[in-house]
Protein backbone atom coordinates (compact mmCIF):
# COMPACT_ATOMS: atom_id res chain seq x y z
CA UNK A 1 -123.97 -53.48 130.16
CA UNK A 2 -121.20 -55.32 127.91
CA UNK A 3 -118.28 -57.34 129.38
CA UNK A 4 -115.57 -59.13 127.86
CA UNK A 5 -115.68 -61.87 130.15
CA UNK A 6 -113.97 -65.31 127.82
CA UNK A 7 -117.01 -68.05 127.83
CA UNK A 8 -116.18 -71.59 126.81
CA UNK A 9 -118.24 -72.79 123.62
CA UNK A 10 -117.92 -76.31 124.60
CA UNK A 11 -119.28 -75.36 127.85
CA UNK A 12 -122.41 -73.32 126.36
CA UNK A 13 -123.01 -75.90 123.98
CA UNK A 14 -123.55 -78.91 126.91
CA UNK A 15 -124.33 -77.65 130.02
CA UNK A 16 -127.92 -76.02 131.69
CA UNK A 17 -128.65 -75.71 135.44
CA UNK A 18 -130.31 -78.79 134.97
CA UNK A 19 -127.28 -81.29 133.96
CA UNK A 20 -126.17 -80.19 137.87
CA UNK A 21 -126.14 -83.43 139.92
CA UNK A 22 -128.64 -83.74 142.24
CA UNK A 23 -128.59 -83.06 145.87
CA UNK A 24 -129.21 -86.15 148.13
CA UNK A 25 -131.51 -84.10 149.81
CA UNK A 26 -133.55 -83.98 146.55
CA UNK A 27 -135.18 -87.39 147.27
CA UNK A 28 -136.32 -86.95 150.88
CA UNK A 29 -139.58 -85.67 149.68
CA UNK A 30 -140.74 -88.30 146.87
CA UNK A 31 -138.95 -90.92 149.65
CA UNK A 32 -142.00 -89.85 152.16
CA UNK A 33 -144.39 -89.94 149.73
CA UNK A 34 -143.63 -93.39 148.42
CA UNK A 35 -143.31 -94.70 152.36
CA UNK A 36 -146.43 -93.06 153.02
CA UNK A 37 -148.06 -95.11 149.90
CA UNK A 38 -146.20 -98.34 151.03
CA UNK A 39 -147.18 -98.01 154.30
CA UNK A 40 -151.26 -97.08 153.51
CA UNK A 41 -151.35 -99.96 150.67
CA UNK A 42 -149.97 -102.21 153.20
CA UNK A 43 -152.74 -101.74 155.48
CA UNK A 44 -155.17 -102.13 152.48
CA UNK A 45 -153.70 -104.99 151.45
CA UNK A 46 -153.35 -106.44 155.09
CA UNK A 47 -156.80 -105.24 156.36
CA UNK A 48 -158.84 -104.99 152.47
CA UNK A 49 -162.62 -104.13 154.30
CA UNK A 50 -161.06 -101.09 156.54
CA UNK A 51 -159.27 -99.55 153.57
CA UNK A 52 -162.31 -99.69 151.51
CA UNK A 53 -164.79 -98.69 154.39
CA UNK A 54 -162.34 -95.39 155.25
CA UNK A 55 -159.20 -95.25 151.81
CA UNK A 56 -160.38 -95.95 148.99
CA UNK A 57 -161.40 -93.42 146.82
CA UNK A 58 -164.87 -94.31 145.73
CA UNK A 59 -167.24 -91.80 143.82
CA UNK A 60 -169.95 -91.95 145.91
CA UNK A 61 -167.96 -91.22 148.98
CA UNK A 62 -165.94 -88.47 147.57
CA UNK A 63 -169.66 -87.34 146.22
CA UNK A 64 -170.63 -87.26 149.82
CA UNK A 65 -167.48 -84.55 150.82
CA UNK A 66 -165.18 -87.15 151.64
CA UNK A 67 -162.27 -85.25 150.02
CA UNK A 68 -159.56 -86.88 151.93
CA UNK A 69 -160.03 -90.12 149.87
CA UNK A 70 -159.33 -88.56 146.89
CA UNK A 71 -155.51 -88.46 148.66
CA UNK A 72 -155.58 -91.70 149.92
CA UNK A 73 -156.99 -93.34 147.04
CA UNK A 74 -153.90 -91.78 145.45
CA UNK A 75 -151.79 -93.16 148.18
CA UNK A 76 -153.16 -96.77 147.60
CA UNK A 77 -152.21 -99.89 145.22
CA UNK A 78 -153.95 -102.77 144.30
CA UNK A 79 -150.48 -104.65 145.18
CA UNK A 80 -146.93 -104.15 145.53
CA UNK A 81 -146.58 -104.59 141.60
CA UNK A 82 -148.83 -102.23 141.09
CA UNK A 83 -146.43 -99.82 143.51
CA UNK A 84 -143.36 -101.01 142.13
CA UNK A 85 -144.86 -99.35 138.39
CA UNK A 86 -145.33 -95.87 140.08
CA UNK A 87 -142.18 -95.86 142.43
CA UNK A 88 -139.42 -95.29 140.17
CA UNK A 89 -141.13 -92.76 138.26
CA UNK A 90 -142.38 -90.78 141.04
CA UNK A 91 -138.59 -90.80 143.40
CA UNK A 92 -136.82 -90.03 139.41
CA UNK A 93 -138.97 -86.92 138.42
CA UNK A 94 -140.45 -85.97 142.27
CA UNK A 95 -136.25 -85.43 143.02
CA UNK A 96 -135.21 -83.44 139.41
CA UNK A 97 -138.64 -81.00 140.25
CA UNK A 98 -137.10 -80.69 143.75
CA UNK A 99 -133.63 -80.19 143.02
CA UNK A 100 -133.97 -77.88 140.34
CA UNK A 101 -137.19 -75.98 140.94
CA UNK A 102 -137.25 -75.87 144.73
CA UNK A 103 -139.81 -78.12 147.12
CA UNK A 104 -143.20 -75.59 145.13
CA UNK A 105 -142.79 -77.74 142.36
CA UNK A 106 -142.55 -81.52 144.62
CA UNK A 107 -143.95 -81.97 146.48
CA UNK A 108 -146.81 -78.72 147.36
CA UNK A 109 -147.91 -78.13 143.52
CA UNK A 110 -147.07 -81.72 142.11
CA UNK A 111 -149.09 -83.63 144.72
CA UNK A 112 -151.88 -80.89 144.85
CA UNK A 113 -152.37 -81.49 141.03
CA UNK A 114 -152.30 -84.91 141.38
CA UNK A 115 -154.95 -84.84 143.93
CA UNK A 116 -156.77 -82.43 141.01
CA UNK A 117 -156.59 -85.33 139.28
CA UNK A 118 -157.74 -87.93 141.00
CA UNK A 119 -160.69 -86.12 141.59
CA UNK A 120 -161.63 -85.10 138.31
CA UNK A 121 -161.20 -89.08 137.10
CA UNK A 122 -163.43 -90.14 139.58
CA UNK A 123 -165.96 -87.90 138.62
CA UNK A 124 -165.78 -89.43 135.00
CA UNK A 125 -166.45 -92.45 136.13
CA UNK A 126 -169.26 -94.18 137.41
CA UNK A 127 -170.91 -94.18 140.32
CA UNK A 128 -169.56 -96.95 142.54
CA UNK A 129 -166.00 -96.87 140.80
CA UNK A 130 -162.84 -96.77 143.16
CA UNK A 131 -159.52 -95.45 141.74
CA UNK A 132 -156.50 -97.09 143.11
CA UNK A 133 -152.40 -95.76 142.55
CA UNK A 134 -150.27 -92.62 142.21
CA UNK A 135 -150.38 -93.01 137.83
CA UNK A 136 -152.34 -89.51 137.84
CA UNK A 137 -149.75 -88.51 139.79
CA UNK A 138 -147.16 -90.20 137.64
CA UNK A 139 -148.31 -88.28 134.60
CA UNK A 140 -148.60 -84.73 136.14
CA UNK A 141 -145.24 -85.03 137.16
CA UNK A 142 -144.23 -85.88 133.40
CA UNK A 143 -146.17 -82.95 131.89
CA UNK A 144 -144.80 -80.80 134.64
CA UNK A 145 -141.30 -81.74 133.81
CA UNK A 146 -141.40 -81.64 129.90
CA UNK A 147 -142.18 -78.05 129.60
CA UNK A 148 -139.38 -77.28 132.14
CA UNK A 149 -137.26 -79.56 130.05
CA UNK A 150 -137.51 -77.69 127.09
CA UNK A 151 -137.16 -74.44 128.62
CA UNK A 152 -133.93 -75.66 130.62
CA UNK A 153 -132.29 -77.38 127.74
CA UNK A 154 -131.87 -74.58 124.69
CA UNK A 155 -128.30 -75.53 124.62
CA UNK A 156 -128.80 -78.62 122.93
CA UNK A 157 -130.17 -78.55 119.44
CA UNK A 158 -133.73 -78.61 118.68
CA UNK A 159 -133.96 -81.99 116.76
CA UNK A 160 -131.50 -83.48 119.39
CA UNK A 161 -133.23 -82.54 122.01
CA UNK A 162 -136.71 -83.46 120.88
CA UNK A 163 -135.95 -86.69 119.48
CA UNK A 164 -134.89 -87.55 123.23
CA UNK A 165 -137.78 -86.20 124.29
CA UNK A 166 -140.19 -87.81 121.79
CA UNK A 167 -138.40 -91.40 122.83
CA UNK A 168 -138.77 -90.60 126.11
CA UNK A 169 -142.97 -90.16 125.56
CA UNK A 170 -143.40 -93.19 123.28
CA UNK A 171 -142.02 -95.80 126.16
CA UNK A 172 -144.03 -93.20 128.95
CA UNK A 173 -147.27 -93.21 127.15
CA UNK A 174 -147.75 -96.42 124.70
CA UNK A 175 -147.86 -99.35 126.85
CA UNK A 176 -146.67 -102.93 126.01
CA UNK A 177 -149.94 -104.19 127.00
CA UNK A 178 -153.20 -103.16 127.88
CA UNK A 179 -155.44 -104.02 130.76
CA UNK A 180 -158.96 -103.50 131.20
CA UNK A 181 -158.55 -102.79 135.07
CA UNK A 182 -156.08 -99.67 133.97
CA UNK A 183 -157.50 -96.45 133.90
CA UNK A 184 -155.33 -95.01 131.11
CA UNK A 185 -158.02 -91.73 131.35
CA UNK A 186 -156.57 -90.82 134.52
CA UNK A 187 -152.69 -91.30 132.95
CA UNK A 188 -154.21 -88.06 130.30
CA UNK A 189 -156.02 -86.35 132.54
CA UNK A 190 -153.03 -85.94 135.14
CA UNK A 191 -150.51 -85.39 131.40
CA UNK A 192 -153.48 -82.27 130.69
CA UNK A 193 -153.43 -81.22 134.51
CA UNK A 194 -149.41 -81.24 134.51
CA UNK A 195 -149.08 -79.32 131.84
CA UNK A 196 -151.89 -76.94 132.51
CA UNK A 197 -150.37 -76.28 135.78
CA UNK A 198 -146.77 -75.87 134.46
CA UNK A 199 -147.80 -73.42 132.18
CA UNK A 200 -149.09 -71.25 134.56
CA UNK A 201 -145.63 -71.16 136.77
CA UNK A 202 -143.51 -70.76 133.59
CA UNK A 203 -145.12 -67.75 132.69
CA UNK A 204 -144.35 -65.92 136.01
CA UNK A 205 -141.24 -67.97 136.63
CA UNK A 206 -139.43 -67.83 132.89
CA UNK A 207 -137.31 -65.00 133.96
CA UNK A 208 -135.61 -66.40 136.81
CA UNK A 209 -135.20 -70.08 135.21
CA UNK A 210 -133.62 -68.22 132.15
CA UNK A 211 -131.21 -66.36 134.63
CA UNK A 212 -130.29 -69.69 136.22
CA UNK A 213 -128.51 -70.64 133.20
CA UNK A 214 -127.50 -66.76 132.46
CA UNK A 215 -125.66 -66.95 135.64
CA UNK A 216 -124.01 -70.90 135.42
CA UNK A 217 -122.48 -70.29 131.96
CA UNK A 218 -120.94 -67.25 133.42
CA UNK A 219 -119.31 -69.09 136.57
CA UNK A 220 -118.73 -71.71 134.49
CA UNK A 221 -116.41 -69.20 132.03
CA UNK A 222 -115.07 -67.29 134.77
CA UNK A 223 -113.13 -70.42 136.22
CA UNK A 224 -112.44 -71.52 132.59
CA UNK A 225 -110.71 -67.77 131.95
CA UNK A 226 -108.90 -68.44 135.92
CA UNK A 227 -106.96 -71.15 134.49
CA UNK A 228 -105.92 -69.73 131.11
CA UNK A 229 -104.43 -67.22 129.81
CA UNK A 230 -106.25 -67.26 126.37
CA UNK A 231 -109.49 -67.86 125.54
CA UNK A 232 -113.07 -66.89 122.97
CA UNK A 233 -113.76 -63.21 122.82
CA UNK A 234 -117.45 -63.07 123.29
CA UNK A 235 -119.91 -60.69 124.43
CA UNK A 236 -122.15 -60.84 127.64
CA UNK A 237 -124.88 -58.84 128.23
CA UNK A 238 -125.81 -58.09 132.07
């Protein structure tokens, strides 16, 4: 059906459900993950031959149906540096997947891929390797997010939008330095796994994220036309 409801062009041209602010509520769940890593790594840190006897997420005890280490290896950091690279990342993108996609997305699917993961890292590796740190988790969460990104965003124009994107990547994925005792494998595998996943929940999701920003422009136009008497002619199509 038609309507001659007056939408604002500068509105439509800079706004998505996405550029909402965020509810403070939004960070509660990436605030108990990163307290539950702080927490874990401190008892590592503090107590190193209990956290590798019953944490840390070695091969060969994963091997032997130890599952749970593969989330408490994620849970762990070599030291608070080490967390400090992971926190920021994981509280900024855990709390936009939260906010905008609903608590699926971060922390049940996010976390659950991460663990993914993890796992499939440590079987890459060999046999007496332990993998330390939420970085798989890091980089799900960033292949998660890009795809919704682009989806979200179709307001803004397509070189715009991708050069932001593309700068965004460059400082995400090329390091300033390289250390041997970094498993930049896992930071792919978790990018793959993210994506993978993401994928999967646009396809039987696109509908209702495209009606999200069906349904702001329209609120958005119907207070614009409340205050003024004049306005664009457009068409809308319910």
């Amino acid at each position: 059906m038609k309507s001659q409801i007056p939408l604002d062009e500068e509105i439509i041209a800079t706004k998505s459900f996405i550029t909402l602010p965020l509810r403070p509520e939004s960070f509660f769940f990436p605030i108990v993950y990163l307290g539950s890593a702080l927490i874990l790594s401190l008892v590592y840190w503090l107590y190193p031959q209990f956290g590798r006897n019953y944490l840390c997420a070695y091969r060969n005890k994963v091997l032997n149906q130890q599952y749970y280490r593969l989330f408490t290896g994620m849970l762990l950091h070599s030291n608070f540096t080490h967390f400090l690279s992971n926190a920021p990342f994981i509280l900024i993108f855990g709390a936009q997947l939260n906010n905008y996609f609903s608590w699926r997305l971060f922390p049940v699917l996010a976390v659950a891929t991460g663990i993914i993961t993890h796992g499939i890292s440590i079987y890459s590796y060999d046999y007496q390797v332990n993998l330390l740190g939420s970085s798989g988790l890091v980089y799900v969460l960033w292949g998660m997010w890009l795809p919704l990104l682009l989806i979200s965003k179709k307001h803004i124009k397509g070189s715009k939008k991708w050069l932001k994107i593309a700068g965004f990547s460059l400082v995400m994925f090329i390091p300033a330095s390289f250390s041997p005792r970094t498993s930049y494998r896992t930071h792919y595998i978790g990018l793959i796994c993210g994506l993978l996943v993401i994928s999967i929940y646009i396809i039987f999701n696109y509908k209702k994220i495209e009606a999200r920003n069906f349904a702001l422009f329209e609120k958005l136009s119907k207070e614009k036309y409340s205050k003024e008497t004049s306005g664009f002619s457009h068409q809308l199509w319910n």
